[in-house]
Each structure stands twice: as structure tokens, then as C-alpha cells.
PDB file of N, CA and C in Angstrom:
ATOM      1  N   UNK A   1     -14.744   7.082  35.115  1.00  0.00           N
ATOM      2  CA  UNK A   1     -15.858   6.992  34.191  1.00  0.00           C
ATOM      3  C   UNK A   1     -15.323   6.591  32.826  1.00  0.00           C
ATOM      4  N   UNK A   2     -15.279   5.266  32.510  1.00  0.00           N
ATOM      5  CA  UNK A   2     -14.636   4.946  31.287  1.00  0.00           C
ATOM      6  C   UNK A   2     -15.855   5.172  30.096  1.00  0.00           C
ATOM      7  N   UNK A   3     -15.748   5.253  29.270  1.00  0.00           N
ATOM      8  CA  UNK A   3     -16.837   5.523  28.115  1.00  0.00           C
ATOM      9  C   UNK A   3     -15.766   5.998  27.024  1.00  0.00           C
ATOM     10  N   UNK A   4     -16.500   5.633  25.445  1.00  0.00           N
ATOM     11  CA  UNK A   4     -15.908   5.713  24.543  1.00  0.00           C
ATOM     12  C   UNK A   4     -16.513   7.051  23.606  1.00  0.00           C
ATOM     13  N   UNK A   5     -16.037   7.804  23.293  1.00  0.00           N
ATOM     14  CA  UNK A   5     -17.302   8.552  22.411  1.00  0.00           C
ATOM     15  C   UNK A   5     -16.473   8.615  20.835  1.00  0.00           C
ATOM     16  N   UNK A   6     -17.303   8.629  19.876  1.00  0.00           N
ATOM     17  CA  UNK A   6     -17.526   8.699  18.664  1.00  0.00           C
ATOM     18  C   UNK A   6     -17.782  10.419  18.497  1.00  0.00           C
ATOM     19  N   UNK A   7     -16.786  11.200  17.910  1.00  0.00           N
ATOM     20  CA  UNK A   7     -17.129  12.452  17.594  1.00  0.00           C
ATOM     21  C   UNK A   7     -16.864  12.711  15.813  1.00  0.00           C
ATOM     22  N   UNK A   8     -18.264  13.130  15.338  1.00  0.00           N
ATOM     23  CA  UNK A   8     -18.074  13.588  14.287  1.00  0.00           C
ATOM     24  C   UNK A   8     -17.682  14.329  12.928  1.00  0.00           C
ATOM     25  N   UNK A   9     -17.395  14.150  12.062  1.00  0.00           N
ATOM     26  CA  UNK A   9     -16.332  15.156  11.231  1.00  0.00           C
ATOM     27  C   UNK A   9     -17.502  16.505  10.871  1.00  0.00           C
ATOM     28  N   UNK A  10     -18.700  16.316  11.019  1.00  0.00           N
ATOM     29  CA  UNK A  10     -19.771  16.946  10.247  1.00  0.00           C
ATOM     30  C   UNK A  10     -20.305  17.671  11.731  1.00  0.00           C
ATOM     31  N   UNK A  11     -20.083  19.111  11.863  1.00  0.00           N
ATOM     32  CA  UNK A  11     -20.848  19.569  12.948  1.00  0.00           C
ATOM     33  C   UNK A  11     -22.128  19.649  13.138  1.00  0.00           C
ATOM     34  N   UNK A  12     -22.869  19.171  12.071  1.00  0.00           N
ATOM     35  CA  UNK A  12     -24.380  19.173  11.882  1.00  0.00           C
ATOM     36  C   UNK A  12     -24.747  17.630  12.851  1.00  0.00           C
ATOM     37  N   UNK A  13     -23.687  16.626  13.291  1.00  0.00           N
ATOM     38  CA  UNK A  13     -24.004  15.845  13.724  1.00  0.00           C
ATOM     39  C   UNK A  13     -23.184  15.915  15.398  1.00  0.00           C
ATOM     40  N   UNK A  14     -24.236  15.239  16.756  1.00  0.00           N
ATOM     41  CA  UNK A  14     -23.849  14.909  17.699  1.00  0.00           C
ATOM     42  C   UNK A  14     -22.857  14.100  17.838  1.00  0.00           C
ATOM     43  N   UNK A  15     -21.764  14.567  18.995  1.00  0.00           N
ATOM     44  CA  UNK A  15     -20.748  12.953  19.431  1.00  0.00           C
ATOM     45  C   UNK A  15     -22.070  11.736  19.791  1.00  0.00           C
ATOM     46  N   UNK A  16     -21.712  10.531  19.621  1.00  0.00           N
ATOM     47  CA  UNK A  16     -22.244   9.236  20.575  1.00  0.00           C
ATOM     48  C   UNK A  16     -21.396   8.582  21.386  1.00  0.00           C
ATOM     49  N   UNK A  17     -21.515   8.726  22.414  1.00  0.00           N
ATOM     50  CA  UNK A  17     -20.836   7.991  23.986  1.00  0.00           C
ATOM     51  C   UNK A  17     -21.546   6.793  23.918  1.00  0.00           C
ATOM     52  N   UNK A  18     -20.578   5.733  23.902  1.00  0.00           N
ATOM     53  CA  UNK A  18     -20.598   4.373  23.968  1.00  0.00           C
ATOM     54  C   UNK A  18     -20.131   4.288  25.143  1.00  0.00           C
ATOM     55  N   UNK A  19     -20.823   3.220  26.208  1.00  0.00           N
ATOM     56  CA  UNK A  19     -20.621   2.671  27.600  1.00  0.00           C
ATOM     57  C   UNK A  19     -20.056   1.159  27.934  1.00  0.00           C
ATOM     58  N   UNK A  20     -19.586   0.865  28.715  1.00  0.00           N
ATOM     59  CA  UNK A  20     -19.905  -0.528  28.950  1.00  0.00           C
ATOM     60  C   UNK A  20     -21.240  -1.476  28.832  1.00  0.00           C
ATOM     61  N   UNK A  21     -22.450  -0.325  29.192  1.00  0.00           N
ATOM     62  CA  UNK A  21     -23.643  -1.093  29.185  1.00  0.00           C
ATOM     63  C   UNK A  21     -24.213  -1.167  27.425  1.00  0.00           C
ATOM     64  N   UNK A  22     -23.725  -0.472  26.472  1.00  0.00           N
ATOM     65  CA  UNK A  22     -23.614  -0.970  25.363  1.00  0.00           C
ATOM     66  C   UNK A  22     -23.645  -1.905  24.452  1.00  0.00           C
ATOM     67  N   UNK A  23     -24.201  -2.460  23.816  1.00  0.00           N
ATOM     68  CA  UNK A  23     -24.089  -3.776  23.180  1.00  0.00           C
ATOM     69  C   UNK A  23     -23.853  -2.658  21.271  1.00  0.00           C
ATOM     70  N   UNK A  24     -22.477  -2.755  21.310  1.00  0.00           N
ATOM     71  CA  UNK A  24     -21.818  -2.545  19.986  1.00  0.00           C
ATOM     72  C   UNK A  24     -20.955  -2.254  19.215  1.00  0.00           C
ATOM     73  N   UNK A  25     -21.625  -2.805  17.812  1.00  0.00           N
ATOM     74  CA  UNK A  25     -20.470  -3.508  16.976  1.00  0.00           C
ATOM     75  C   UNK A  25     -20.157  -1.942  15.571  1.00  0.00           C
ATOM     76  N   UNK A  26     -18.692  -1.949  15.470  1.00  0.00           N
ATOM     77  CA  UNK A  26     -18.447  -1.146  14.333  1.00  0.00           C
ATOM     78  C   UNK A  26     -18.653  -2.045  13.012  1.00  0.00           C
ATOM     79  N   UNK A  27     -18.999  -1.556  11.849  1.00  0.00           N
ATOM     80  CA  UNK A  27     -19.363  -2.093  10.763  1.00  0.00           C
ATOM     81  C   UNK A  27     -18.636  -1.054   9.451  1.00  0.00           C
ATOM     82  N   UNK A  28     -17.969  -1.594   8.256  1.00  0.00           N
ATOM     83  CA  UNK A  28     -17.166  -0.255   7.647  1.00  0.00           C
ATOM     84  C   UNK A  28     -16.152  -1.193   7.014  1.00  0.00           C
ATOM     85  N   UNK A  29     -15.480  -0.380   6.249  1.00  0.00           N
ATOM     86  CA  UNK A  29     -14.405  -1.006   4.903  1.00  0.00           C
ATOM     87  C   UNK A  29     -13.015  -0.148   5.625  1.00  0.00           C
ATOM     88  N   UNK A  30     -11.872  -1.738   6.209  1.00  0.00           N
ATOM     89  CA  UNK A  30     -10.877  -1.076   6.734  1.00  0.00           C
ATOM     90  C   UNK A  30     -10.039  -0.597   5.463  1.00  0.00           C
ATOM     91  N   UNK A  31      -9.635   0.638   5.339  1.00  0.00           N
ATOM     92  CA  UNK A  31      -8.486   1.459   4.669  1.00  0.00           C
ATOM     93  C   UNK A  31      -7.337   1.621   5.038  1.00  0.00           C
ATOM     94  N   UNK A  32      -7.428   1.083   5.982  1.00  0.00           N
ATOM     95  CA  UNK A  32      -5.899   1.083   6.740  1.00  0.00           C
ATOM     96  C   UNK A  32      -5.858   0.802   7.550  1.00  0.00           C
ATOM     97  N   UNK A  33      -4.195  -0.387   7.871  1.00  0.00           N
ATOM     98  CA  UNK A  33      -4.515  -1.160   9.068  1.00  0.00           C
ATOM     99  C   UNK A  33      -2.765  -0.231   9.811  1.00  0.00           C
ATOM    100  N   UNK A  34      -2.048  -0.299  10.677  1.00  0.00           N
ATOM    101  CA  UNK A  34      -0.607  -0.316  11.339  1.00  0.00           C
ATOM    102  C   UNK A  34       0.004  -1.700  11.285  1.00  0.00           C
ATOM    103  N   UNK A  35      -0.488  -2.913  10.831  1.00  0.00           N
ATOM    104  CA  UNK A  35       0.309  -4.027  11.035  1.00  0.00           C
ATOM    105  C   UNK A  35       0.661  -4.372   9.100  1.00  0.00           C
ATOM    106  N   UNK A  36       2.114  -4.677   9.557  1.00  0.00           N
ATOM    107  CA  UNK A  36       1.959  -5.194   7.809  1.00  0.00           C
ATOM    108  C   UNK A  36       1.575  -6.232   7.524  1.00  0.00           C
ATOM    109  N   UNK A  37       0.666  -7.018   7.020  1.00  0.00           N
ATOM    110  CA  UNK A  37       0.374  -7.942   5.914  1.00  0.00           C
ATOM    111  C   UNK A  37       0.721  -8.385   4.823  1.00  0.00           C
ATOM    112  N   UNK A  38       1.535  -8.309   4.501  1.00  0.00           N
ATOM    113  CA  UNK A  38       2.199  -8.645   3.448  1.00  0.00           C
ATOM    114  C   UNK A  38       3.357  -9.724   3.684  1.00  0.00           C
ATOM    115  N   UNK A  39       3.258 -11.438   3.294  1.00  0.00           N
ATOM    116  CA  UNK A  39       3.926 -12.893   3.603  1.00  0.00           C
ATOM    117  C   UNK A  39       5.220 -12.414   3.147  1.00  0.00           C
ATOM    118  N   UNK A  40       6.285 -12.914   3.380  1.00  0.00           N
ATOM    119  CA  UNK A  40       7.729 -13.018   2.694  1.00  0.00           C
ATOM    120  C   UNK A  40       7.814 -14.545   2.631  1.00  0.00           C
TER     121      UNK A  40
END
């Protein structure tokens, strides 16, 4: 059973389980990536 879930920092809010049958997109300001970027 593959599925993705989204669990929240705020216990006032539900996890959301994302499926394959899903249609979606994350939206948000990256703060941090693991690859460096930075040219030499």
C-alpha cells in the first residue's frame, strides 16, 4: 500500500494521505535544498 501522508506540526490539524490516484502539486518557498548551488 504505497501512499504518502503529510503529518502536521499543529495537533489541532489532521495528517493528509496522498495516493497515487491523486492529482498533486506542493506549492511553498524552498529554505533549503541538500545539493550545493553555488558555480566555481
Amino acid at each position: 500500500d504505497g501512499y504518502i501522508e503529510l503529518r502536521p506540526a499543529n495537533k489541532d490539524f489532521k495528517p493528509i494521505r496522498i495516493d497515487e490516484d491523486d492529482d498533486f502539486e506542493v506549492w511553498g518557498v524552498v529554505i533549503w535544498t541538500i545539493k550545493n548551488w553555488r558555480k566555481y
